[in-house]
PDB file of N, CA and C in Angstrom:
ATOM      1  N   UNK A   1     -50.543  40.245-256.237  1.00  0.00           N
ATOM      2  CA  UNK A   1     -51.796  40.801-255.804  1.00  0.00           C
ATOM      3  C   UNK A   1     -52.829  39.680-255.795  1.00  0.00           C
ATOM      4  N   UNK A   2     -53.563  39.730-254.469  1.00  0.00           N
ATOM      5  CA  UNK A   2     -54.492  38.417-254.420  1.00  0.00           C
ATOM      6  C   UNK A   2     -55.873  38.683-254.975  1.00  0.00           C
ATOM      7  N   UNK A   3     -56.618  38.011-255.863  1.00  0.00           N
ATOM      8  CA  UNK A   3     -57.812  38.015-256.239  1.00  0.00           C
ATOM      9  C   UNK A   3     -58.818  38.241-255.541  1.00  0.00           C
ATOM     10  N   UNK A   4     -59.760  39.180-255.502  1.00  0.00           N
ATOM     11  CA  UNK A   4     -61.183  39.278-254.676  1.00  0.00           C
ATOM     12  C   UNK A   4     -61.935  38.686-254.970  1.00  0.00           C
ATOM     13  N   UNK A   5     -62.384  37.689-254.068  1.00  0.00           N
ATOM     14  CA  UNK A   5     -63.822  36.251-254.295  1.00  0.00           C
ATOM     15  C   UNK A   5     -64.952  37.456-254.279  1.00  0.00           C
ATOM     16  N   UNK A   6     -65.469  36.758-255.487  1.00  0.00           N
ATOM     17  CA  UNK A   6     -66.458  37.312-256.126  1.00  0.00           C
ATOM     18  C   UNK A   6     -67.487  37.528-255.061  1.00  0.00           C
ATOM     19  N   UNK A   7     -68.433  38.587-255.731  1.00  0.00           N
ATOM     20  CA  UNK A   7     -69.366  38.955-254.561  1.00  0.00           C
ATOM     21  C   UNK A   7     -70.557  38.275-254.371  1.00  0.00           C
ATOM     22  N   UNK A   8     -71.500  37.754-253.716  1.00  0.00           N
ATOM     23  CA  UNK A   8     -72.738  37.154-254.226  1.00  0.00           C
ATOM     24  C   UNK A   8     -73.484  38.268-254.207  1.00  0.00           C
ATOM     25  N   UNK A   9     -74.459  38.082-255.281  1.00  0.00           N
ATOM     26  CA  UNK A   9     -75.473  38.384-255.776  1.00  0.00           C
ATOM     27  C   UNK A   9     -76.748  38.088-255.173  1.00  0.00           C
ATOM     28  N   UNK A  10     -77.309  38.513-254.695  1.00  0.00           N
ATOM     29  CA  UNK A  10     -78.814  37.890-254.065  1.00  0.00           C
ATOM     30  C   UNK A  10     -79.551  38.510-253.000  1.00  0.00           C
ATOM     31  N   UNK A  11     -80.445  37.970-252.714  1.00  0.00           N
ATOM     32  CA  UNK A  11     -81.144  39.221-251.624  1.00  0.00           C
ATOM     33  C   UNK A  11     -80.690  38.569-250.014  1.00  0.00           C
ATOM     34  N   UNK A  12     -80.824  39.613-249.371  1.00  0.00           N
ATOM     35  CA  UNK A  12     -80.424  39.529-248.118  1.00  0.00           C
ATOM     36  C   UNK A  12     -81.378  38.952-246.932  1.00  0.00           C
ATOM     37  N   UNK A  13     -80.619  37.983-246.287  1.00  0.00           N
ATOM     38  CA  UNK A  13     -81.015  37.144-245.125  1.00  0.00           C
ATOM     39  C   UNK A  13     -81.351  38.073-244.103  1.00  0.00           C
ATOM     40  N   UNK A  14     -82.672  38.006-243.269  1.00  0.00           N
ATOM     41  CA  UNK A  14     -82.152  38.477-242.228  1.00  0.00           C
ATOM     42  C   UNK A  14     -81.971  37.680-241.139  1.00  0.00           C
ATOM     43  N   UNK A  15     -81.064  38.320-240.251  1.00  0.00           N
ATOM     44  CA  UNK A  15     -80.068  37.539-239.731  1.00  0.00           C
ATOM     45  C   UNK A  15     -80.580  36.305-238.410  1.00  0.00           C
ATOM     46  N   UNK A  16     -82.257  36.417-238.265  1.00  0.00           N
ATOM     47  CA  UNK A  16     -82.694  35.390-237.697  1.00  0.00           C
ATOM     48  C   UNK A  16     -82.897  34.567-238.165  1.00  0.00           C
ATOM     49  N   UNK A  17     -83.195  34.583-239.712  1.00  0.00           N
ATOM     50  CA  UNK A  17     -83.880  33.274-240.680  1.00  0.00           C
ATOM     51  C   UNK A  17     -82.233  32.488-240.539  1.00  0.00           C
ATOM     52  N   UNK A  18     -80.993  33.639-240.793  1.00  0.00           N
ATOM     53  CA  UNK A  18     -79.481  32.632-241.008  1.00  0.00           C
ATOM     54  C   UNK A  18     -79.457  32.190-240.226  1.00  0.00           C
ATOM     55  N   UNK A  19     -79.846  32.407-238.698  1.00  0.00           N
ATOM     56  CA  UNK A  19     -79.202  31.389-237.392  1.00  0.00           C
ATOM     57  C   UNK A  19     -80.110  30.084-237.481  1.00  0.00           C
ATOM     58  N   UNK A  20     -81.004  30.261-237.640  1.00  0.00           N
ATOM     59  CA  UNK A  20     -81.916  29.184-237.478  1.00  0.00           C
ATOM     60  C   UNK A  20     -81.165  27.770-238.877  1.00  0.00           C
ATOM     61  N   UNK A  21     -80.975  28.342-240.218  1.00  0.00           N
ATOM     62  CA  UNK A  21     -80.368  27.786-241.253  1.00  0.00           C
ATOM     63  C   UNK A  21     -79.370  26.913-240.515  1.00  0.00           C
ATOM     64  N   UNK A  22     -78.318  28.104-240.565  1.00  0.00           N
ATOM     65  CA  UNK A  22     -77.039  27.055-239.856  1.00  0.00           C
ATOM     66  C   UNK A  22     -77.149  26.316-239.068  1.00  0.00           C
ATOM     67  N   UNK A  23     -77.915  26.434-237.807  1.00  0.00           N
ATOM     68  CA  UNK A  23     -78.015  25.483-236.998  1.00  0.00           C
ATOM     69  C   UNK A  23     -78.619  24.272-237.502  1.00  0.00           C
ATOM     70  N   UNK A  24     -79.312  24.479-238.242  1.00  0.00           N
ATOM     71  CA  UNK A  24     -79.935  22.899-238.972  1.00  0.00           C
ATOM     72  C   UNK A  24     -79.156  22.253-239.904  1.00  0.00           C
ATOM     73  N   UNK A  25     -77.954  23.339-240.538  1.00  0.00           N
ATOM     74  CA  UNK A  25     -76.986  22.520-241.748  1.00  0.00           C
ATOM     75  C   UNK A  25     -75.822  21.849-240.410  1.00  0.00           C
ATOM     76  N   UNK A  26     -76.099  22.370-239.337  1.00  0.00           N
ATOM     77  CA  UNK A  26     -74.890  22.112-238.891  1.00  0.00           C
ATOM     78  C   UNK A  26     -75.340  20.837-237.882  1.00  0.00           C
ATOM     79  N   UNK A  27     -76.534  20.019-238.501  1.00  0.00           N
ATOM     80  CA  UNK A  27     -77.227  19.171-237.567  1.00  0.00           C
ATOM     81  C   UNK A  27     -77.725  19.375-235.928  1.00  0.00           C
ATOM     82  N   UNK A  28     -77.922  20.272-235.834  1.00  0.00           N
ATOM     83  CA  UNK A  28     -78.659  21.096-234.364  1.00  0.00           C
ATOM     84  C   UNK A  28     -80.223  21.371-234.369  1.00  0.00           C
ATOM     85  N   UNK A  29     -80.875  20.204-235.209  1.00  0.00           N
ATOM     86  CA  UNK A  29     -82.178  20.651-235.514  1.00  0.00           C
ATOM     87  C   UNK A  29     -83.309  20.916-234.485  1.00  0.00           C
ATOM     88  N   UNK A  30     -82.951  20.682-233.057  1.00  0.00           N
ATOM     89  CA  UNK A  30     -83.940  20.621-231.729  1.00  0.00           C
ATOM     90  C   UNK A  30     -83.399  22.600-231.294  1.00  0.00           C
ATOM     91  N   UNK A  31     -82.249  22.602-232.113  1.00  0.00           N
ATOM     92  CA  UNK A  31     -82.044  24.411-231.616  1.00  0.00           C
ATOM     93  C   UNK A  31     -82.326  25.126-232.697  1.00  0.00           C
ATOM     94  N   UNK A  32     -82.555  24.693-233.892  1.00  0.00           N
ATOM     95  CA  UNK A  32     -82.863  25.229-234.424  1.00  0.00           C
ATOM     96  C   UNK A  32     -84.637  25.734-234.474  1.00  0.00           C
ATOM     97  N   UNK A  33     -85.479  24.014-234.167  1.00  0.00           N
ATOM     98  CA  UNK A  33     -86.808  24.685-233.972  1.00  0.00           C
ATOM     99  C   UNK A  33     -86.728  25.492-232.117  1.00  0.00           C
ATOM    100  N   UNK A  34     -86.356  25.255-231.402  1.00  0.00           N
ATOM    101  CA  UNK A  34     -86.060  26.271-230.532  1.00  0.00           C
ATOM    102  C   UNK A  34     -86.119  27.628-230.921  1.00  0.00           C
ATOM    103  N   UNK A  35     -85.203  28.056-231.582  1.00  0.00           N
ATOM    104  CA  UNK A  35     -84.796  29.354-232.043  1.00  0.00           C
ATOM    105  C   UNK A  35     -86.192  29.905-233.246  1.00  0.00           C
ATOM    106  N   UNK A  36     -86.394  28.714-233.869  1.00  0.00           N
ATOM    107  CA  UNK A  36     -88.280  29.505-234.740  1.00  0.00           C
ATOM    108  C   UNK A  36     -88.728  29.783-233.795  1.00  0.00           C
ATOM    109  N   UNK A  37     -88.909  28.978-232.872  1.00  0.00           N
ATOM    110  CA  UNK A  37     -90.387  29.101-231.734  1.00  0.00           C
ATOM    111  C   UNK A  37     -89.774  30.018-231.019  1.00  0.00           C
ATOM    112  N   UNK A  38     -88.671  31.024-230.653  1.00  0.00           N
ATOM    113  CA  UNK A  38     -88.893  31.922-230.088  1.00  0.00           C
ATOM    114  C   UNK A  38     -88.646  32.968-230.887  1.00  0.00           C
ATOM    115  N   UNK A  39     -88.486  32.868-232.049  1.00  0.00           N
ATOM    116  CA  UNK A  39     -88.650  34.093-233.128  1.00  0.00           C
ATOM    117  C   UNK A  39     -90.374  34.336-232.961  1.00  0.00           C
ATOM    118  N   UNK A  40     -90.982  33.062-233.029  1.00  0.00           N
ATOM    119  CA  UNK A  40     -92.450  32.882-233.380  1.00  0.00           C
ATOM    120  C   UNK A  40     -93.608  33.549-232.414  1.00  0.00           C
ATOM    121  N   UNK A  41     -92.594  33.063-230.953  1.00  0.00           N
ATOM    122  CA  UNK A  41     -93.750  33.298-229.918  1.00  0.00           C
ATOM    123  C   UNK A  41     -94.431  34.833-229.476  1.00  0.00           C
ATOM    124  N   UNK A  42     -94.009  35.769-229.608  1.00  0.00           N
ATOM    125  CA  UNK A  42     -94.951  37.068-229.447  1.00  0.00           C
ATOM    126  C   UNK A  42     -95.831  37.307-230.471  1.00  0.00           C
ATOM    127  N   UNK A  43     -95.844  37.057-231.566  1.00  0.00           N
ATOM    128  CA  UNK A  43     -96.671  36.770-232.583  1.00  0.00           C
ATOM    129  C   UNK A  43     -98.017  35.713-232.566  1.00  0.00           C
ATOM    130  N   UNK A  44     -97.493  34.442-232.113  1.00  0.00           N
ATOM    131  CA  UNK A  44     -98.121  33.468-231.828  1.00  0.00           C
ATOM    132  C   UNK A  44     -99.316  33.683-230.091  1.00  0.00           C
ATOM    133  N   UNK A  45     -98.358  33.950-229.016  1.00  0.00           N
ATOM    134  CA  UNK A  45     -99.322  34.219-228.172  1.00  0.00           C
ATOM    135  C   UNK A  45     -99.620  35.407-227.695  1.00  0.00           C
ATOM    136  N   UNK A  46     -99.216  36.774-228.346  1.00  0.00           N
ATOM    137  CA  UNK A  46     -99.566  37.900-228.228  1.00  0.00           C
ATOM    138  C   UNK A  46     -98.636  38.671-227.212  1.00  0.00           C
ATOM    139  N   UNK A  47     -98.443  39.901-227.544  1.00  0.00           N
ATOM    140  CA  UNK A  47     -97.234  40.667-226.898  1.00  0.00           C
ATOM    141  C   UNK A  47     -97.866  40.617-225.057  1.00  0.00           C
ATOM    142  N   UNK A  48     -98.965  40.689-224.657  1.00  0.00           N
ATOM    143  CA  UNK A  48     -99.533  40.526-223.456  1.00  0.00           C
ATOM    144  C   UNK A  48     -98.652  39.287-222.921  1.00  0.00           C
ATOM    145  N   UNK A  49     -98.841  37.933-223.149  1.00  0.00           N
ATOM    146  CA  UNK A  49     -98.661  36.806-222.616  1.00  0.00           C
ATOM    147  C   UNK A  49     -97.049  36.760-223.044  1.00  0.00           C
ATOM    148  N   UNK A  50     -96.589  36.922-224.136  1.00  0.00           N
ATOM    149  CA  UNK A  50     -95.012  36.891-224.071  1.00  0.00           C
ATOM    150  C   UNK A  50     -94.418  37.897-222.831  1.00  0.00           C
ATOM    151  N   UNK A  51     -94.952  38.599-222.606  1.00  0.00           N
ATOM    152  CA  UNK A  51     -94.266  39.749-221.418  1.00  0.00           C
ATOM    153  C   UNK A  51     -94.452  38.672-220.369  1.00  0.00           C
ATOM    154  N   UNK A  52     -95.205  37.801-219.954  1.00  0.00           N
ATOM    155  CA  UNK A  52     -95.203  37.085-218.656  1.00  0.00           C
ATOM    156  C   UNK A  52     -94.899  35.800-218.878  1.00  0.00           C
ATOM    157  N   UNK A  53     -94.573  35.289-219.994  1.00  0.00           N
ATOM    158  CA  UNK A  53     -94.427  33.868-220.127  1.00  0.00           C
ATOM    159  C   UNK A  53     -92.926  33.872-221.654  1.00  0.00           C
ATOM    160  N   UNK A  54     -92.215  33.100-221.423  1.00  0.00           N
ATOM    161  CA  UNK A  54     -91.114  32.869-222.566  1.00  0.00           C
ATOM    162  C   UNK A  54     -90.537  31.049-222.557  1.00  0.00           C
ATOM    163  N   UNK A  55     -90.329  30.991-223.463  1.00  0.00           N
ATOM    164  CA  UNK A  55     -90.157  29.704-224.210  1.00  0.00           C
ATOM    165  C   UNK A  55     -88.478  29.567-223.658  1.00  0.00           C
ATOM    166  N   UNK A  56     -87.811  28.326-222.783  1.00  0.00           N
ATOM    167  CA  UNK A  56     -86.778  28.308-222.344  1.00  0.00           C
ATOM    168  C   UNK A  56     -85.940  26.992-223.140  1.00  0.00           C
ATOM    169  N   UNK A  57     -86.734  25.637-222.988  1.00  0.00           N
ATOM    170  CA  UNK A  57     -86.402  24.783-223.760  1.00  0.00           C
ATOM    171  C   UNK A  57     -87.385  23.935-224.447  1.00  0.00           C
ATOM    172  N   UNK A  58     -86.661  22.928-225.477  1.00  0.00           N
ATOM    173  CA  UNK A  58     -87.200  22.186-226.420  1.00  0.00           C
ATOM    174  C   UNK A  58     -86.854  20.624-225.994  1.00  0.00           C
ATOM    175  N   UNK A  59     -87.330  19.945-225.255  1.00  0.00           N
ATOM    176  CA  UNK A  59     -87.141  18.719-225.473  1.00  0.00           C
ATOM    177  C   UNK A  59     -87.841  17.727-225.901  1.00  0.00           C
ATOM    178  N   UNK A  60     -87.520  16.819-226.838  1.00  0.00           N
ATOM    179  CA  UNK A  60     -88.073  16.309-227.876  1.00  0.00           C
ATOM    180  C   UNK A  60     -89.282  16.737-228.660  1.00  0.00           C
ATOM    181  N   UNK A  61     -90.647  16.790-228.324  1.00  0.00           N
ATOM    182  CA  UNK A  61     -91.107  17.340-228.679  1.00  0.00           C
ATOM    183  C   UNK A  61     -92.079  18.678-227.829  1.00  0.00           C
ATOM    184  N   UNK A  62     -91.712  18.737-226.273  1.00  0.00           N
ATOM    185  CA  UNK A  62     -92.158  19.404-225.283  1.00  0.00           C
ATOM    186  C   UNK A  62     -91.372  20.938-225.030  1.00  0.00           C
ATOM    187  N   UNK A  63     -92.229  21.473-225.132  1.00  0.00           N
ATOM    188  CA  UNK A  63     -91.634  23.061-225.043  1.00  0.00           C
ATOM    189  C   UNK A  63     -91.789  23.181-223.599  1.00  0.00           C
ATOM    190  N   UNK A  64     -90.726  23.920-222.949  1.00  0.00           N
ATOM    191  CA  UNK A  64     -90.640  23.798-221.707  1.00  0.00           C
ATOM    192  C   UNK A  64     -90.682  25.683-221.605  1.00  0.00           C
ATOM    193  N   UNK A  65     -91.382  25.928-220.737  1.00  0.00           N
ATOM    194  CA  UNK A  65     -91.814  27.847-220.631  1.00  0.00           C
ATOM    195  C   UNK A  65     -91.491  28.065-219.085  1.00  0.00           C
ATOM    196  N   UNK A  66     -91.362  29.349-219.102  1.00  0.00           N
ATOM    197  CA  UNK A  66     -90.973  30.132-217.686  1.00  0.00           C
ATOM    198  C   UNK A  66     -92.113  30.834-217.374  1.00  0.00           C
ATOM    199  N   UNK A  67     -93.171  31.088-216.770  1.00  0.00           N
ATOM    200  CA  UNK A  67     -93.800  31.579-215.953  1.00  0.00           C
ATOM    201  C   UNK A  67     -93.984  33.100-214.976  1.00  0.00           C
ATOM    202  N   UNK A  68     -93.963  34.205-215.136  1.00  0.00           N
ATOM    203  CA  UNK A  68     -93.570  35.187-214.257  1.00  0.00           C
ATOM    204  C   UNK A  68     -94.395  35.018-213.062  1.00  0.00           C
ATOM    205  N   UNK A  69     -95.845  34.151-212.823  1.00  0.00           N
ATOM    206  CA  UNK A  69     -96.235  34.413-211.621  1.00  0.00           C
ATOM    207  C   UNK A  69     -97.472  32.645-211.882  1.00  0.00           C
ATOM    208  N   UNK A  70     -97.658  31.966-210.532  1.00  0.00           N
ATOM    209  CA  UNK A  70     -98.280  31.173-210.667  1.00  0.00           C
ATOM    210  C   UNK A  70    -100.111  31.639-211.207  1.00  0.00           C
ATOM    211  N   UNK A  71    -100.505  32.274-211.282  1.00  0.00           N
ATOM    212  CA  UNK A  71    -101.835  33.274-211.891  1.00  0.00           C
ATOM    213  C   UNK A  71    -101.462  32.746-213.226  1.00  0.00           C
ATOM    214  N   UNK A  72    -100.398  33.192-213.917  1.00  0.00           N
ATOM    215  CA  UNK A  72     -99.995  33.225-215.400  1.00  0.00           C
ATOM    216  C   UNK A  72    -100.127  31.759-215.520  1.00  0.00           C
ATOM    217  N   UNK A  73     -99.424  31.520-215.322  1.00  0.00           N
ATOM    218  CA  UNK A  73     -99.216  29.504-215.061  1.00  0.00           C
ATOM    219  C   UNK A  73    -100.460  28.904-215.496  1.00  0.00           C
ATOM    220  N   UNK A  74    -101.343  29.082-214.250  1.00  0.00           N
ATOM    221  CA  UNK A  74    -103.109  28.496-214.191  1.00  0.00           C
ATOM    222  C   UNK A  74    -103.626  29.176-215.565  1.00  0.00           C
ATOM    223  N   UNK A  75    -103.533  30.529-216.190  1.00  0.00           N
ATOM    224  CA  UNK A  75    -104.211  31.060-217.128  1.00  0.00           C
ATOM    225  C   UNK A  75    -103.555  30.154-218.511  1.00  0.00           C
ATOM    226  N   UNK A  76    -102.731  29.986-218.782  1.00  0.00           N
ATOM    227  CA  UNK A  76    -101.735  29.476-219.689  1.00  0.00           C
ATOM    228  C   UNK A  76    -102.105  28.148-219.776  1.00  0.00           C
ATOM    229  N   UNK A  77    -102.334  27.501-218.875  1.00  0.00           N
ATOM    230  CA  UNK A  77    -102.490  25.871-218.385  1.00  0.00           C
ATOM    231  C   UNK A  77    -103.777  26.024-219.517  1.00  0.00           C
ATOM    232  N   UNK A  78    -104.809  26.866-218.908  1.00  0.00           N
ATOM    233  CA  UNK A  78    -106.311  26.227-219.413  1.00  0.00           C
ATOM    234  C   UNK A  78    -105.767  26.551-221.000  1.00  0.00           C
ATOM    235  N   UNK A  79    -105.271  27.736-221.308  1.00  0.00           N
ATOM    236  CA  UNK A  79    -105.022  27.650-223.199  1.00  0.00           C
ATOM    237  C   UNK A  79    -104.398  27.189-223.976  1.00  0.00           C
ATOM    238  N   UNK A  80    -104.318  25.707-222.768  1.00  0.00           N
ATOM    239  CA  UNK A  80    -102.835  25.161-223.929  1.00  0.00           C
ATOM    240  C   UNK A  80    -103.320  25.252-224.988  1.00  0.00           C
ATOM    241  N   UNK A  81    -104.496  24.219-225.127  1.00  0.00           N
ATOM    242  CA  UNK A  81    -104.937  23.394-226.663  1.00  0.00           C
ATOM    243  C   UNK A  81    -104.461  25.062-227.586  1.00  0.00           C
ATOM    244  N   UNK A  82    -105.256  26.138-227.248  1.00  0.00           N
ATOM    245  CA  UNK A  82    -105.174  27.019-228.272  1.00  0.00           C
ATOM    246  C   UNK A  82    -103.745  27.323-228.477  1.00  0.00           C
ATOM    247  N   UNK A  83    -102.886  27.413-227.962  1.00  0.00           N
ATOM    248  CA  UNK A  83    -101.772  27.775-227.686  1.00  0.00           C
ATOM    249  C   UNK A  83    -100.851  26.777-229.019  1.00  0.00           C
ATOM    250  N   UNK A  84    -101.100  25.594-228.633  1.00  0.00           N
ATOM    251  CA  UNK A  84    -100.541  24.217-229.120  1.00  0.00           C
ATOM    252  C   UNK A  84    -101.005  24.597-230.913  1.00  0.00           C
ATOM    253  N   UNK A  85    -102.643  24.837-230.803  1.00  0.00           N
ATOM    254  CA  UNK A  85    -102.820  25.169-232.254  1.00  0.00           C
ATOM    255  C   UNK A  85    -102.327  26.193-232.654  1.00  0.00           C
ATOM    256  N   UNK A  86    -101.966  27.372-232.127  1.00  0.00           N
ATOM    257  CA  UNK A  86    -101.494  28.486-232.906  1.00  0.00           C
ATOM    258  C   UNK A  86    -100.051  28.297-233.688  1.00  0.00           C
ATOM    259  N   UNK A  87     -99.346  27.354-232.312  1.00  0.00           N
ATOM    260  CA  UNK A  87     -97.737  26.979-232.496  1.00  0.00           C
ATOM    261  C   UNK A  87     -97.744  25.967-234.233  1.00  0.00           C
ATOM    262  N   UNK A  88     -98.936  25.418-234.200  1.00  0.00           N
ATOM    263  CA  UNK A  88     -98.899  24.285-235.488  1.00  0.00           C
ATOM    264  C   UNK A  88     -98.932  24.847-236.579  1.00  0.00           C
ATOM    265  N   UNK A  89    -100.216  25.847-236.543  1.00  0.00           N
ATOM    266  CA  UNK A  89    -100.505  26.793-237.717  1.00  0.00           C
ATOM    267  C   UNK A  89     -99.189  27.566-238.150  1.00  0.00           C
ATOM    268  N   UNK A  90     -98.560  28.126-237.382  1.00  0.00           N
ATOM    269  CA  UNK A  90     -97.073  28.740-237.576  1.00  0.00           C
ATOM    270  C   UNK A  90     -96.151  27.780-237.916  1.00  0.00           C
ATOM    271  N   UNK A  91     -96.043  26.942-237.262  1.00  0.00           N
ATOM    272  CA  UNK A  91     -94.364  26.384-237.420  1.00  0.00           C
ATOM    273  C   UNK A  91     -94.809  24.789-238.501  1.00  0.00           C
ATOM    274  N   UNK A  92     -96.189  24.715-238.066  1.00  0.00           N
ATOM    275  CA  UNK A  92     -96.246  23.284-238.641  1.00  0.00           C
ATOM    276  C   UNK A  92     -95.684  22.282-238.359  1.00  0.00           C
ATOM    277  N   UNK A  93     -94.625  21.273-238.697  1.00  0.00           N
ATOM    278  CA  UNK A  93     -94.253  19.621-238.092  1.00  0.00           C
ATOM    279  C   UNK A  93     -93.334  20.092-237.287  1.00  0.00           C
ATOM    280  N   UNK A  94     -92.757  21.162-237.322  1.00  0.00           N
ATOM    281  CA  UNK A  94     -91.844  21.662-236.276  1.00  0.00           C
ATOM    282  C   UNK A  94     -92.431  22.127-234.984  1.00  0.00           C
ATOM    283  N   UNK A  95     -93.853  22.030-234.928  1.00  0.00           N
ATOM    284  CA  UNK A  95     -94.615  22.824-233.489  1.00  0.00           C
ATOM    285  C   UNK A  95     -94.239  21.245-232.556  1.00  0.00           C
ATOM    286  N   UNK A  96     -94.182  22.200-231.093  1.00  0.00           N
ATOM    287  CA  UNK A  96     -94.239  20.905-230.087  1.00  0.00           C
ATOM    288  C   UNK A  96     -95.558  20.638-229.929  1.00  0.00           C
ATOM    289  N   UNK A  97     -95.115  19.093-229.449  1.00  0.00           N
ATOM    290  CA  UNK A  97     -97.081  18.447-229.383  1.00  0.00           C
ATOM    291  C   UNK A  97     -97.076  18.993-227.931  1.00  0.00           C
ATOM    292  N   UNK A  98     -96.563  19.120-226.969  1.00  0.00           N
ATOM    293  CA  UNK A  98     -97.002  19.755-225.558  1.00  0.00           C
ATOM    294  C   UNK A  98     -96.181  20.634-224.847  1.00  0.00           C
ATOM    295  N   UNK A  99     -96.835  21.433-224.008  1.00  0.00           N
ATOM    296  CA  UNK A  99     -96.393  22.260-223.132  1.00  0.00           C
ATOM    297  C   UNK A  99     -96.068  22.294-222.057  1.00  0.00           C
ATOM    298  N   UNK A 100     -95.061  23.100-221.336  1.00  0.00           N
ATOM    299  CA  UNK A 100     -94.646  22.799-219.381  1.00  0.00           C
ATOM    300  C   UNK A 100     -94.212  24.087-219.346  1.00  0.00           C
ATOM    301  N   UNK A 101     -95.337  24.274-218.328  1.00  0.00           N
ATOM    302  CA  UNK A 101     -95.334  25.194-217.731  1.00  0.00           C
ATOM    303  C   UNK A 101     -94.385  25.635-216.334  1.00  0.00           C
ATOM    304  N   UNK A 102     -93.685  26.356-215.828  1.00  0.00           N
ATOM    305  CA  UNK A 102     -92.913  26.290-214.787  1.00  0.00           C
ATOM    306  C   UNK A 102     -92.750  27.930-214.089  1.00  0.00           C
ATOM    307  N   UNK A 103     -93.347  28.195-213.024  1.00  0.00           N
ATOM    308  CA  UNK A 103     -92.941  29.848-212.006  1.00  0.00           C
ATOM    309  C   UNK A 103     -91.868  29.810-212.038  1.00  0.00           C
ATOM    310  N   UNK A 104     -91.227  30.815-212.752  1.00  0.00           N
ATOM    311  CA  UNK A 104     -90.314  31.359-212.661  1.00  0.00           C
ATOM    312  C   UNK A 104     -89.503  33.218-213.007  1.00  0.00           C
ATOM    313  N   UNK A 105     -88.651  33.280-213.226  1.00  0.00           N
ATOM    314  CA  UNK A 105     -88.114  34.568-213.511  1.00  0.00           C
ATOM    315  C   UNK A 105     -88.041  34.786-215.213  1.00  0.00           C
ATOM    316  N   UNK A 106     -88.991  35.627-215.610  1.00  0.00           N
ATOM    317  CA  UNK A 106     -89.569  35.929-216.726  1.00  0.00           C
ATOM    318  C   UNK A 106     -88.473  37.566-217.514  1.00  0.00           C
ATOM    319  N   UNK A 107     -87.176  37.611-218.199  1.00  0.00           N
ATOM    320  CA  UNK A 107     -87.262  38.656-218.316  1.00  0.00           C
ATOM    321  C   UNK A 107     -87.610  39.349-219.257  1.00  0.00           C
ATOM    322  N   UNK A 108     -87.737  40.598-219.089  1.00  0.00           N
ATOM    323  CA  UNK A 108     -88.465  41.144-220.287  1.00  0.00           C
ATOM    324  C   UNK A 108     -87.876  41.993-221.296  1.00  0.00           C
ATOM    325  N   UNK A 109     -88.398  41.597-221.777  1.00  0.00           N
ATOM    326  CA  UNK A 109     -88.148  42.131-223.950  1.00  0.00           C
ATOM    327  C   UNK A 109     -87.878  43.883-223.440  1.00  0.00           C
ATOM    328  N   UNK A 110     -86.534  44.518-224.284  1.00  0.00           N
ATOM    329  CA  UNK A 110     -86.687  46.090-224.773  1.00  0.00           C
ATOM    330  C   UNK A 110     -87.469  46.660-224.717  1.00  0.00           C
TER     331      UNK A 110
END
């Protein structure tokens, strides 16, 4: 009869904080702040602007966004700075220093 590995004890992850973990133990740290910043972003720029705008990639330190309509684009453009500060206040050394904006196919959240 084989032994049952003991159980851990401890409080429970939820299961966005674990993906983000692993990906950083597993040296993936550009997907891992990826994956904060889009845990982060409806919070950060408000359920309004996440419905028309979403966070696609991370390169180096430039967050690259999708656009649902060039209107959104131009409105988004003028808030970077605020935008940029909200991302810092949240994520801190993990926020990107800039933004890119791009029209495109936006889909939407449940």
């Amino acid at each position: 009869m084989s032994a049952r590995p003991p159980r851990r004890v401890g409080r429970p992850t939820a299961f966005a904080d674990a993906v983000g973990r692993v990906l950083g133990e597993l040296g993936l740290d550009s997907v891992a702040k990826a994956h904060r910043i889009g845990q982060v972003w409806p919070a950060v720029v408000g359920e309004a602007v996440a419905a028309h705008c979403r966070p696609v990639a991370l390169r180096g330190e430039v967050l690259e966004l999708t656009v649902d309509s060039p209107v959104w684009s131009q409105q988004l453009q003028m808030r970077k700075p605020e935008i940029l500060a909200a991302l810092a206040r949240e994520l801190g050394s993990d926020a990107p220093r800039e933004l890119r904006f791009q029209v495109g196919y936006v889909r939407r959240r449940p």
